[in-house]
ModelCIF file with pLDDT and N, C-alpha, C, O atoms, coordinates in Angstrom:
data_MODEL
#
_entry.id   MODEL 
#
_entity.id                         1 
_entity.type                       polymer 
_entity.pdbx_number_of_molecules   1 
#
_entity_poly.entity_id                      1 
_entity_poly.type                           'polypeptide(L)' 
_entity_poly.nstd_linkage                   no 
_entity_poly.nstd_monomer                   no 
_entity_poly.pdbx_seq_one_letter_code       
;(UNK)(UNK)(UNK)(UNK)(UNK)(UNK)(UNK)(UNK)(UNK)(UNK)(UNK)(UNK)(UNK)(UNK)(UNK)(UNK)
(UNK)(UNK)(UNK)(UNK)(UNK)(UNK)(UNK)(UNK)(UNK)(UNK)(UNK)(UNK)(UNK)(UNK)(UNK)(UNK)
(UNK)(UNK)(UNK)(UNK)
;
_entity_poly.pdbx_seq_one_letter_code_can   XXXXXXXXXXXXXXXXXXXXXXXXXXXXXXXXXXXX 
_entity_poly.pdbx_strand_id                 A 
#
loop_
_entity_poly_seq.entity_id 
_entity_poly_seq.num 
_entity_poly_seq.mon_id 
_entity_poly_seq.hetero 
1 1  UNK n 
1 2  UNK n 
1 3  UNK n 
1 4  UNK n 
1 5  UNK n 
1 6  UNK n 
1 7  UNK n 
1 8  UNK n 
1 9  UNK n 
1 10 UNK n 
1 11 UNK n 
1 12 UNK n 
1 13 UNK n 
1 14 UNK n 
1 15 UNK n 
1 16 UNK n 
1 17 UNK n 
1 18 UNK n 
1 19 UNK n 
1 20 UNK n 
1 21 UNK n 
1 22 UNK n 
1 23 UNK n 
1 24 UNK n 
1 25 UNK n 
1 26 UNK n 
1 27 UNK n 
1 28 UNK n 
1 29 UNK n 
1 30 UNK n 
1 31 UNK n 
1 32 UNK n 
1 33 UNK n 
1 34 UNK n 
1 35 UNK n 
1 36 UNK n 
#
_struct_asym.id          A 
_struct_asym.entity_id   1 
#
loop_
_ma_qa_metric.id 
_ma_qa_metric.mode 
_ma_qa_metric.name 
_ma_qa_metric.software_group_id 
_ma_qa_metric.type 
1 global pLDDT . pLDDT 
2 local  pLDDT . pLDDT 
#
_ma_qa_metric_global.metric_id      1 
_ma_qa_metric_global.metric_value   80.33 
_ma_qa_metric_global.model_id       1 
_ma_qa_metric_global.ordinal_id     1 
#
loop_
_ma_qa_metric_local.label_asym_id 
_ma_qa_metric_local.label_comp_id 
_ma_qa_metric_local.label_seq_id 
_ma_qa_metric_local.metric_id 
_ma_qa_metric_local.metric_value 
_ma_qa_metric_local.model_id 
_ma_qa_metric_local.ordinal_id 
A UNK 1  2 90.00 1 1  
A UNK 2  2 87.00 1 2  
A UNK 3  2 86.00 1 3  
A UNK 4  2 89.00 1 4  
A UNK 5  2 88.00 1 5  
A UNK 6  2 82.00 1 6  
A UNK 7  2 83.00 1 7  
A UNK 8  2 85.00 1 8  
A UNK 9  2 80.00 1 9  
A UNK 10 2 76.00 1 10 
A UNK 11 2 80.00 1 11 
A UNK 12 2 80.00 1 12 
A UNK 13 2 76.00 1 13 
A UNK 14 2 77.00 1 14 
A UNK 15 2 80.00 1 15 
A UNK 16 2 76.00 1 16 
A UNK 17 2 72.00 1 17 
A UNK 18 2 77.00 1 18 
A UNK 19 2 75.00 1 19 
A UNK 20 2 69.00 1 20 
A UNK 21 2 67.00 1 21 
A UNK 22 2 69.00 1 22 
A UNK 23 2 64.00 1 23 
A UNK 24 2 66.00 1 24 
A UNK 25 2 78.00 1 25 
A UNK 26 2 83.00 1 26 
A UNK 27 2 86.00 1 27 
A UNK 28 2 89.00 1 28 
A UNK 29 2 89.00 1 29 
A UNK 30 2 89.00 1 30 
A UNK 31 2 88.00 1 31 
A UNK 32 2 87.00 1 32 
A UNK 33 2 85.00 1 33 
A UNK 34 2 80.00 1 34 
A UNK 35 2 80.00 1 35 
A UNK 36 2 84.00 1 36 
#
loop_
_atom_site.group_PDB 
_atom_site.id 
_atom_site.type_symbol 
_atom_site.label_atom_id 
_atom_site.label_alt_id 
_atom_site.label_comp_id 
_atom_site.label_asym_id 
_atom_site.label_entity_id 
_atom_site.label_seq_id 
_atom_site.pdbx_PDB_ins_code 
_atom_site.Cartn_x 
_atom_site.Cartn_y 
_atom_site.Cartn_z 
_atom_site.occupancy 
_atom_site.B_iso_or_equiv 
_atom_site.pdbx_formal_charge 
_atom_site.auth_seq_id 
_atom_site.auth_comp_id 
_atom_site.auth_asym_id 
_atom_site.auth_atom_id 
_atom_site.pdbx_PDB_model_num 
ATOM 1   N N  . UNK A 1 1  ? 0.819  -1.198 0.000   1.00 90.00 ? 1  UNK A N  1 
ATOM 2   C CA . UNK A 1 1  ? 0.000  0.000  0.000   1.00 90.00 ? 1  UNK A CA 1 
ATOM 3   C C  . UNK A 1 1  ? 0.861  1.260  0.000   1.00 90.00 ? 1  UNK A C  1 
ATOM 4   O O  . UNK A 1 1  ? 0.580  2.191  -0.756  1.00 90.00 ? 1  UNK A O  1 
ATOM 5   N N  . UNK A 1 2  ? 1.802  1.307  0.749   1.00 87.00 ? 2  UNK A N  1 
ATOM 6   C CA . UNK A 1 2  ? 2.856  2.465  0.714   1.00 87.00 ? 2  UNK A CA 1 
ATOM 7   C C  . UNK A 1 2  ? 3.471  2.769  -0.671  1.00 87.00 ? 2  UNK A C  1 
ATOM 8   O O  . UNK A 1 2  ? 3.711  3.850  -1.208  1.00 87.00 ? 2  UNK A O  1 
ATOM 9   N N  . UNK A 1 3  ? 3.694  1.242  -1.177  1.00 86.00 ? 3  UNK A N  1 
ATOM 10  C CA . UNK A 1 3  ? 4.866  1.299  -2.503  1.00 86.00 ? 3  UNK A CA 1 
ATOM 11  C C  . UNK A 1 3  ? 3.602  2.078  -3.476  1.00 86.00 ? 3  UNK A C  1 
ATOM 12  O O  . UNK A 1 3  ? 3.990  2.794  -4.399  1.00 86.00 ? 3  UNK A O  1 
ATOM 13  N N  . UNK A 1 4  ? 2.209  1.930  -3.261  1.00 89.00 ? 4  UNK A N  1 
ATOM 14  C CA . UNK A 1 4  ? 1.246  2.540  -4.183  1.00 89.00 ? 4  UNK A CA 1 
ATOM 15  C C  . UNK A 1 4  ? 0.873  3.917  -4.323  1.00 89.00 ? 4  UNK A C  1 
ATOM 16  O O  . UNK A 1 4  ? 0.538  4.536  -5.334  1.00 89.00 ? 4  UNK A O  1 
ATOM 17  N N  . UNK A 1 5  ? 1.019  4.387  -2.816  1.00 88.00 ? 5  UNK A N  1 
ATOM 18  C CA . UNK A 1 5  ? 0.759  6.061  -2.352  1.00 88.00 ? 5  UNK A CA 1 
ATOM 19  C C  . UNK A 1 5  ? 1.985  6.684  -2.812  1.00 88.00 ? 5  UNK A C  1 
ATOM 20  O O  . UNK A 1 5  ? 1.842  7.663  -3.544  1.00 88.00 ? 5  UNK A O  1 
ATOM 21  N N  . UNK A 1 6  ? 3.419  6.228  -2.466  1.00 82.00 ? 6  UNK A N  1 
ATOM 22  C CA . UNK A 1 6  ? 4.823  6.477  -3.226  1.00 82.00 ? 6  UNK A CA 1 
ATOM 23  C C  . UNK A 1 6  ? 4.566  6.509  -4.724  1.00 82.00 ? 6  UNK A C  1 
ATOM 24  O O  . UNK A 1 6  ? 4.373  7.562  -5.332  1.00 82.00 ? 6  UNK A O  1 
ATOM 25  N N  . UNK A 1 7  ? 4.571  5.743  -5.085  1.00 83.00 ? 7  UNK A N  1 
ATOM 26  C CA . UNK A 1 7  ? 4.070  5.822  -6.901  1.00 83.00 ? 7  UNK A CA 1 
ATOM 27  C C  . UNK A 1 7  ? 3.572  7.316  -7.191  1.00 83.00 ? 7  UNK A C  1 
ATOM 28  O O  . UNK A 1 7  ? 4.119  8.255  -7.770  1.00 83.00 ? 7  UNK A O  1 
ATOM 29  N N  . UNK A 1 8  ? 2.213  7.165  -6.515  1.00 85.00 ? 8  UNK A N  1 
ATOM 30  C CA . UNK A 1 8  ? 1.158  7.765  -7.371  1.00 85.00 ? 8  UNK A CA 1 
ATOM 31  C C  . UNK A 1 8  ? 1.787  9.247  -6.432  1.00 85.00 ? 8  UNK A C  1 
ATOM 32  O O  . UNK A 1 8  ? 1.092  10.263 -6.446  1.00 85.00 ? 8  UNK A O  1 
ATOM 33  N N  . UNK A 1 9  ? 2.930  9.236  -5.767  1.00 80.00 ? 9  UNK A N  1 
ATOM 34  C CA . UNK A 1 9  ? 3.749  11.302 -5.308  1.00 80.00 ? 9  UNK A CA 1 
ATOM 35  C C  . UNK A 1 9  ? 4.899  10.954 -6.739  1.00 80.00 ? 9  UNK A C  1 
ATOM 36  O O  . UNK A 1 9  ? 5.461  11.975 -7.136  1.00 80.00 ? 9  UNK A O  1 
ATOM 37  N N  . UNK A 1 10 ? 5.159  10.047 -7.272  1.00 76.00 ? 10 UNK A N  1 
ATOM 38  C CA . UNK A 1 10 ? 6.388  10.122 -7.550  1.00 76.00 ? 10 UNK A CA 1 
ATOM 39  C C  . UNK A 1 10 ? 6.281  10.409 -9.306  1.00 76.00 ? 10 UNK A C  1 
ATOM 40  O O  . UNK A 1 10 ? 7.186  10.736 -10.074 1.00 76.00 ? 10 UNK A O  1 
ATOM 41  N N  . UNK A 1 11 ? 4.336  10.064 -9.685  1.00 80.00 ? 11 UNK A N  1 
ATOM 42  C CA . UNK A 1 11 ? 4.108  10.233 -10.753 1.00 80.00 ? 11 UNK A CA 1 
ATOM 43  C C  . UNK A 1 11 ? 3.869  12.114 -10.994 1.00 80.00 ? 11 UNK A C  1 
ATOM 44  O O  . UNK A 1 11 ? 4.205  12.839 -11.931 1.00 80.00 ? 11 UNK A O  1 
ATOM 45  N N  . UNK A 1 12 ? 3.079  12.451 -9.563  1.00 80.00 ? 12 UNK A N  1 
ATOM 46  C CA . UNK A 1 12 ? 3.153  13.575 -9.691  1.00 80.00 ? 12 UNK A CA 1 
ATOM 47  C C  . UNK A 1 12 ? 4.344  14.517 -9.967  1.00 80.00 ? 12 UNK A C  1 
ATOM 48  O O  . UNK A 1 12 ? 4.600  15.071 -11.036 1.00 80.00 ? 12 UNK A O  1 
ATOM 49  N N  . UNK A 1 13 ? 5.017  14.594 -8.817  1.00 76.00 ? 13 UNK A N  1 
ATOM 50  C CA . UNK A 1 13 ? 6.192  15.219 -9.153  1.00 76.00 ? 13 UNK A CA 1 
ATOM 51  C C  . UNK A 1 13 ? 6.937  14.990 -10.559 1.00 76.00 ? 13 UNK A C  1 
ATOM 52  O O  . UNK A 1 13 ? 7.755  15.864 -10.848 1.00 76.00 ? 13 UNK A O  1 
ATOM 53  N N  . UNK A 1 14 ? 6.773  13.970 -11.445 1.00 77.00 ? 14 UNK A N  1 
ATOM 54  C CA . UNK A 1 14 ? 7.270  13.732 -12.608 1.00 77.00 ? 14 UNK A CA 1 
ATOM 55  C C  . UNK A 1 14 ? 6.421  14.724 -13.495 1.00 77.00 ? 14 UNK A C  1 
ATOM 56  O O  . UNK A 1 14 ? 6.731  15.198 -14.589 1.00 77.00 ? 14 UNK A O  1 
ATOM 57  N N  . UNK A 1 15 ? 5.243  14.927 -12.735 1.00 80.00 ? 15 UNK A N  1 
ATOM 58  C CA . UNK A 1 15 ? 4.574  16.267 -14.273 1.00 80.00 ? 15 UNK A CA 1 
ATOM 59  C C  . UNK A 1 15 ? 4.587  17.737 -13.700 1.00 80.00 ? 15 UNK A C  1 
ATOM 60  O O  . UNK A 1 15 ? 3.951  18.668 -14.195 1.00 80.00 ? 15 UNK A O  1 
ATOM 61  N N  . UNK A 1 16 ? 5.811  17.860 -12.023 1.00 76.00 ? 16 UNK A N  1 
ATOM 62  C CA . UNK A 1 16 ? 6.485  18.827 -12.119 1.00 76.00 ? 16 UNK A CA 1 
ATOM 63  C C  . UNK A 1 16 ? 7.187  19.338 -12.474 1.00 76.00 ? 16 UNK A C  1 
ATOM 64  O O  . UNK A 1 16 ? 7.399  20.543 -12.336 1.00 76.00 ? 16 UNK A O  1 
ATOM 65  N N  . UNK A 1 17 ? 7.972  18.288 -13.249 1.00 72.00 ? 17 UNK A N  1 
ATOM 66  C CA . UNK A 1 17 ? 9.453  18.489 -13.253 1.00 72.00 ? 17 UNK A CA 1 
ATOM 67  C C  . UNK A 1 17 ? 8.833  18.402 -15.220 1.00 72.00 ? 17 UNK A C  1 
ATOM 68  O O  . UNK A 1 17 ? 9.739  18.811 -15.947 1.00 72.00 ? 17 UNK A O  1 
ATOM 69  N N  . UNK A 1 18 ? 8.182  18.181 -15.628 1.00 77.00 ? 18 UNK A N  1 
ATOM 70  C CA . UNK A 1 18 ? 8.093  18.175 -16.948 1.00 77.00 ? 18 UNK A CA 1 
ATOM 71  C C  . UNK A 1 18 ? 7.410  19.490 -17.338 1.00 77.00 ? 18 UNK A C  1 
ATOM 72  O O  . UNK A 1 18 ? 7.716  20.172 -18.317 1.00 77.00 ? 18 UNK A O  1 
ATOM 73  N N  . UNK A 1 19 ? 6.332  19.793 -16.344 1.00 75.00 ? 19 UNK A N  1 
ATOM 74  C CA . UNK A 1 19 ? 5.949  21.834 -16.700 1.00 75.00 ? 19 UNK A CA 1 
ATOM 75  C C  . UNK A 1 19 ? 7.203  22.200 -16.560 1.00 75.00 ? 19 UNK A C  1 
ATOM 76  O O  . UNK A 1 19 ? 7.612  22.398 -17.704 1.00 75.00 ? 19 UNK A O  1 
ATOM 77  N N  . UNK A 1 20 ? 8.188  22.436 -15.677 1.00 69.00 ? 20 UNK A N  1 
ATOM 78  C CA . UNK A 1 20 ? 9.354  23.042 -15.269 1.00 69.00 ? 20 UNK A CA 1 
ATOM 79  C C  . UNK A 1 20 ? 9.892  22.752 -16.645 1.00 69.00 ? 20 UNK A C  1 
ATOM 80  O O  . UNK A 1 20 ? 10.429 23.659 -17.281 1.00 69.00 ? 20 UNK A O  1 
ATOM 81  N N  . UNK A 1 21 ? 9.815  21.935 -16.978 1.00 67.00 ? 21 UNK A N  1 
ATOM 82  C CA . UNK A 1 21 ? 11.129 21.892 -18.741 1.00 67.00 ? 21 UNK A CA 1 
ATOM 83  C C  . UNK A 1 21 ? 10.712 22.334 -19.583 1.00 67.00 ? 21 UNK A C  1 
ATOM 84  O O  . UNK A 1 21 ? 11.533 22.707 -20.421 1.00 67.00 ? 21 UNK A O  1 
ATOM 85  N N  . UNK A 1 22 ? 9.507  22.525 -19.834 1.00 69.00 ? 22 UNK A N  1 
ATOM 86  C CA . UNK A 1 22 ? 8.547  23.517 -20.764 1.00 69.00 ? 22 UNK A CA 1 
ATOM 87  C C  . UNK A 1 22 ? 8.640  24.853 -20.545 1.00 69.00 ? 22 UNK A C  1 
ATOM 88  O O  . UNK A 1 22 ? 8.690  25.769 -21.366 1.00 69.00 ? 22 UNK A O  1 
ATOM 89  N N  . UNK A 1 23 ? 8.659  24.878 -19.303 1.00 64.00 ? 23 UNK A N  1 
ATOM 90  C CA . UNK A 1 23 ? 9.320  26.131 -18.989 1.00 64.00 ? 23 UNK A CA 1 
ATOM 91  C C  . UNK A 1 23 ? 10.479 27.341 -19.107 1.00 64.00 ? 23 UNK A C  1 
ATOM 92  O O  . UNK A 1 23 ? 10.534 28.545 -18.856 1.00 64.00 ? 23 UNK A O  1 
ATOM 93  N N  . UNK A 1 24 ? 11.675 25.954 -19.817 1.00 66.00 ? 24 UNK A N  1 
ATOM 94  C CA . UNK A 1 24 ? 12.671 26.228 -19.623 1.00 66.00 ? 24 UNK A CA 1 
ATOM 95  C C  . UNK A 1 24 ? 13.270 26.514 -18.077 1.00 66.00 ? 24 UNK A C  1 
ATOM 96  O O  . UNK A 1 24 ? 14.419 26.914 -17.886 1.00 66.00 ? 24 UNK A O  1 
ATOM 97  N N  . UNK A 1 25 ? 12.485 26.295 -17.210 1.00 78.00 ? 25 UNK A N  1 
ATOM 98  C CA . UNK A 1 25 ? 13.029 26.713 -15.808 1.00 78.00 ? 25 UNK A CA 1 
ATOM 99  C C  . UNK A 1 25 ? 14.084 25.146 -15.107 1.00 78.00 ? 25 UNK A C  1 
ATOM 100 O O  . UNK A 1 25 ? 13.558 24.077 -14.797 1.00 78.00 ? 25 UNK A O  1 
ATOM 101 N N  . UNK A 1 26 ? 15.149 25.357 -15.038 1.00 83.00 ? 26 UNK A N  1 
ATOM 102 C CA . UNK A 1 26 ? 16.144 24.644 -14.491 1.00 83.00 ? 26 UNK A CA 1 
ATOM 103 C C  . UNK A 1 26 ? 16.114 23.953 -12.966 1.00 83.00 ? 26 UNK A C  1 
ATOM 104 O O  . UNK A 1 26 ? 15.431 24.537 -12.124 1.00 83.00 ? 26 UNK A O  1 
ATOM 105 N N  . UNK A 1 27 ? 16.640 23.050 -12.674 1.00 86.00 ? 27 UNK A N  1 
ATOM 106 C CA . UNK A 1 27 ? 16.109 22.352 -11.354 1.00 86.00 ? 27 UNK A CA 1 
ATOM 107 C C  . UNK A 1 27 ? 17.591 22.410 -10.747 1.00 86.00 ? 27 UNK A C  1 
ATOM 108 O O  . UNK A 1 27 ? 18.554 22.109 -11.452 1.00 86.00 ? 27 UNK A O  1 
ATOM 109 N N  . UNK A 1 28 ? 17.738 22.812 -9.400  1.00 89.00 ? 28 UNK A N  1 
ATOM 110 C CA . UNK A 1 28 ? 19.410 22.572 -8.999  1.00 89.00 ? 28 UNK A CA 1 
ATOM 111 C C  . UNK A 1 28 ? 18.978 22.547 -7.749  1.00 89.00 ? 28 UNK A C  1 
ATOM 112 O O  . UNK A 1 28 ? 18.233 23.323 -7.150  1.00 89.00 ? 28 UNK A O  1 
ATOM 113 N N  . UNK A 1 29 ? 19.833 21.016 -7.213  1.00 89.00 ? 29 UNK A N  1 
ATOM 114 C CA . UNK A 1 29 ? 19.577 20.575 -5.811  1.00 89.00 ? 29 UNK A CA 1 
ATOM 115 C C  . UNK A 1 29 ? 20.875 20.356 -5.246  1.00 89.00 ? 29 UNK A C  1 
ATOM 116 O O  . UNK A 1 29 ? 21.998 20.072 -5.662  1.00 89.00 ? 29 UNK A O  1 
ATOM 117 N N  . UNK A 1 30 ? 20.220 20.632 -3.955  1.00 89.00 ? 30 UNK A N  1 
ATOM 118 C CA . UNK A 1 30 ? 21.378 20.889 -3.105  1.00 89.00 ? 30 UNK A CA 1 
ATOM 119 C C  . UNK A 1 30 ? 21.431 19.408 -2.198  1.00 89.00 ? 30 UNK A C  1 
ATOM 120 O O  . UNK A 1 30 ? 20.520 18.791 -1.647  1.00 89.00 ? 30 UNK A O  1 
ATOM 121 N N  . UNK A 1 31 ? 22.438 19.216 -2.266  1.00 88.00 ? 31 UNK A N  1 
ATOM 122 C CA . UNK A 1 31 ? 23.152 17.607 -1.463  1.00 88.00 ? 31 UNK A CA 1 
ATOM 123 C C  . UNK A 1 31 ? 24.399 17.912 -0.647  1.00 88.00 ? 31 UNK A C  1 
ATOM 124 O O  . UNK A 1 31 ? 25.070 18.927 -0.461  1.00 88.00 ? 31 UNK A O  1 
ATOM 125 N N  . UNK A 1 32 ? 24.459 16.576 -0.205  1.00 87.00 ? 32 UNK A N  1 
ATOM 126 C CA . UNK A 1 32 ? 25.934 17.225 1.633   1.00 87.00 ? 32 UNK A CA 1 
ATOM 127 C C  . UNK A 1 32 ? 25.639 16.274 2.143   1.00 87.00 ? 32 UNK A C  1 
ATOM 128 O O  . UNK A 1 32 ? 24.591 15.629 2.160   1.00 87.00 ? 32 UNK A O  1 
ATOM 129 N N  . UNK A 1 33 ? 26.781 16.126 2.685   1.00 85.00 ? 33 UNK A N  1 
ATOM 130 C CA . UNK A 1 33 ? 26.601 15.166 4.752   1.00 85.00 ? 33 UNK A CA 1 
ATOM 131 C C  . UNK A 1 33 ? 25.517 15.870 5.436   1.00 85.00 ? 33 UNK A C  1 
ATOM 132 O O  . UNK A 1 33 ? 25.437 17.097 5.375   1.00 85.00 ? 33 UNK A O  1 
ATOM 133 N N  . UNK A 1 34 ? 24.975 15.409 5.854   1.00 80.00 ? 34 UNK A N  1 
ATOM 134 C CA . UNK A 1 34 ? 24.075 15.818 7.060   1.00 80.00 ? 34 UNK A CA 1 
ATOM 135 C C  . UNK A 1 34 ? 25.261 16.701 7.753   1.00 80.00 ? 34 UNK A C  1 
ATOM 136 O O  . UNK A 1 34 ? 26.481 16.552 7.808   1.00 80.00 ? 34 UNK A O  1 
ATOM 137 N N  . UNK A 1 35 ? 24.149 17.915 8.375   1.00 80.00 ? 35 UNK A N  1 
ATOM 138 C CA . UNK A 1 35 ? 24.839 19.383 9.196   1.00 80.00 ? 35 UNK A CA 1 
ATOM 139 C C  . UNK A 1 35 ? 25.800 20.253 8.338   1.00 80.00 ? 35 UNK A C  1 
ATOM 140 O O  . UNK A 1 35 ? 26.406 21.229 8.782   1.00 80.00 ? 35 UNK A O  1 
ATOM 141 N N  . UNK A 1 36 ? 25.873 19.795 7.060   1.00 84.00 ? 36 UNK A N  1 
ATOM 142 C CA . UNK A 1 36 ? 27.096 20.537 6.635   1.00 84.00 ? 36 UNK A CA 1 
ATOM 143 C C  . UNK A 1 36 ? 26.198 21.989 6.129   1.00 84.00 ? 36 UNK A C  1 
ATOM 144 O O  . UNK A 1 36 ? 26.801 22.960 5.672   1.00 84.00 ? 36 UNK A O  1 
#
C-alpha cells in the first residue's frame, strides 16, 4: 500500500518536473553530509 501512495507522489512530481522543462526553468539541488 505504501509502494502505491509512493508511486502515485512520484508520478506527480514527474509532471512537475516536466511543466518546469517547458518552462525552460532549471532544477538545482542541493546535497551534503548531514549538518554541513
Amino acid at each position: 500500500m505504501l509502494l502505491r501512495r509512493l508511486e502515485k507522489v512520484h508520478s506527480q512530481r514527474e509532471q512537475g518536473r516536466r511543466a518546469r522543462q517547458r518552462a525552460e526553468v532549471p532544477t538545482v539541488s542541493l546535497v551534503g553530509y548531514t549538518n554541513a
